[in-house]
Protein backbone atom coordinates (compact mmCIF):
# COMPACT_ATOMS: atom_id res chain seq x y z
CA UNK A 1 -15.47 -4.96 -11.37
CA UNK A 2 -12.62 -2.54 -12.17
CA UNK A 3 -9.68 -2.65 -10.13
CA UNK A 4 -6.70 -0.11 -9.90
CA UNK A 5 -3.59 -0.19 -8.33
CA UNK A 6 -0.98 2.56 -8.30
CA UNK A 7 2.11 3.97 -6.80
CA UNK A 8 2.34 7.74 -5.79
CA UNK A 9 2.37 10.03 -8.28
CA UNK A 10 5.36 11.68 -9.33
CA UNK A 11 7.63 13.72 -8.82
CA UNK A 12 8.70 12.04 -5.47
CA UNK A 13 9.69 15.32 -3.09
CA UNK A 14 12.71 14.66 -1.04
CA UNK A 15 14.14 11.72 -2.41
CA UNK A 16 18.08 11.53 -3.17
CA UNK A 17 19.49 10.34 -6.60
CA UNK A 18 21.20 7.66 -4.61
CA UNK A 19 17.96 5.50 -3.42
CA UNK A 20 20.62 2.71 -2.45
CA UNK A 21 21.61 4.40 0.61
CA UNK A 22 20.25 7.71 1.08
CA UNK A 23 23.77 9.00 1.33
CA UNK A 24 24.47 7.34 4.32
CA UNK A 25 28.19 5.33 4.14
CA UNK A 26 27.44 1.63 5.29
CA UNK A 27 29.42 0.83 8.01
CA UNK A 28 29.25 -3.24 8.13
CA UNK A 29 28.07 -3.75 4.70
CA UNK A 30 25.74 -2.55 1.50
CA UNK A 31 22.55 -4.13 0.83
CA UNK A 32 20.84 -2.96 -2.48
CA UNK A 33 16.62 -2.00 -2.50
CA UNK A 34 14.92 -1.05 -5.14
CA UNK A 35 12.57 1.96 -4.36
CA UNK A 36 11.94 2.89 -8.65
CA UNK A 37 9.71 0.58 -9.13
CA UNK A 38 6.85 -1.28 -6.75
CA UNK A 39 7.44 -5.28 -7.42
CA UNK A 40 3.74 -6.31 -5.86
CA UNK A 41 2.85 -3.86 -8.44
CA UNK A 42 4.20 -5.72 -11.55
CA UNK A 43 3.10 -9.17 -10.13
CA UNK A 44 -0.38 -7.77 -9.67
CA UNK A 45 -0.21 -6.34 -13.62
CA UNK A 46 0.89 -9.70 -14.53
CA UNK A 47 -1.77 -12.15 -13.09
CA UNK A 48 -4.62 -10.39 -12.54
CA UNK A 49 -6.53 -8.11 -14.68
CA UNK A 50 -6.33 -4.86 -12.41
CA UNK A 51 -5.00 -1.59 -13.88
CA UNK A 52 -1.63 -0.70 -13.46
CA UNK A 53 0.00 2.97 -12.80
CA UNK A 54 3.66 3.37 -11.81
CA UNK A 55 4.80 6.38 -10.44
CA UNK A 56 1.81 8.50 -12.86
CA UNK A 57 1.60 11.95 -13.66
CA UNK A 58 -1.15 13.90 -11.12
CA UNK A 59 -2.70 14.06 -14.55
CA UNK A 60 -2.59 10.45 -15.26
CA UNK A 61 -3.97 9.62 -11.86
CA UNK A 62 -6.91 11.90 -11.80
CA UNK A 63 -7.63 10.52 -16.04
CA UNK A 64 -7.64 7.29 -14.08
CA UNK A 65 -10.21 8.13 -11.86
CA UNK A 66 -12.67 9.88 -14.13
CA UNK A 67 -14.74 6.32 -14.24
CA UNK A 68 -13.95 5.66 -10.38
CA UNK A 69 -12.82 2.35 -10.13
CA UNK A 70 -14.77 -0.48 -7.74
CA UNK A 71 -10.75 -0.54 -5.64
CA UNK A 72 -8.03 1.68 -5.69
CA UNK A 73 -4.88 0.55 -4.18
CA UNK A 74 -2.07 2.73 -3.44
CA UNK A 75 1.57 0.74 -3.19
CA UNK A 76 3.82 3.58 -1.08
CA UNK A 77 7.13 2.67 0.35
CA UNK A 78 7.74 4.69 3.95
CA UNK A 79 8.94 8.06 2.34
CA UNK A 80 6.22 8.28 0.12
CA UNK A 81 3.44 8.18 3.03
CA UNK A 82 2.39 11.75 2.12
CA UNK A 83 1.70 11.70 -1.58
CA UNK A 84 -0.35 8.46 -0.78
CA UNK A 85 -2.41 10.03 2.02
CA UNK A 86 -3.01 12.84 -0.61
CA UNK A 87 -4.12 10.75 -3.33
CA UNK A 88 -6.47 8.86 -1.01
């Protein structure tokens, strides 16, 4: 059984260089999320023997799929809902 997880391809549309905060001033305090990479991702890479692409090329993805995998998982956070319903 071949298994393949993924996060959306790139290049993310309408994402800000500053992924801490969107821009927005915090107005109690700052709390710092990672949105470059997908941490269930790397655990997944790292104890099971799935496939693993981060962020890939459209190119990448659809070289991936050319022997269509038993699962595909897509790991999206919120503002990358599109791209994931596209690659679906």
């Amino acid at each position: 059984m071949r298994a393949l997880f993924c996060s959306p391809i790139q290049p993310v549309p309408g994402t800000s260089p500053d992924v801490a905060s969107w821009g927005i001033q915090p107005k109690l305090g700052r709390v710092a999320l990672n949105f470059l990479n997908h941490p269930g991702l790397s655990f997944l890479g790292e104890n099971t023997p799935a496939e693993i692409l981060e962020y890939p090329s459209w190119q990448e993805f659809n070289t991936a799929l050319e022997d269509p995998p038993d699962v595909l998982g897509i790991s999206f956070h919120i503002n990358e809902t599109n791209l994931a319903v596209m690659m679906a």
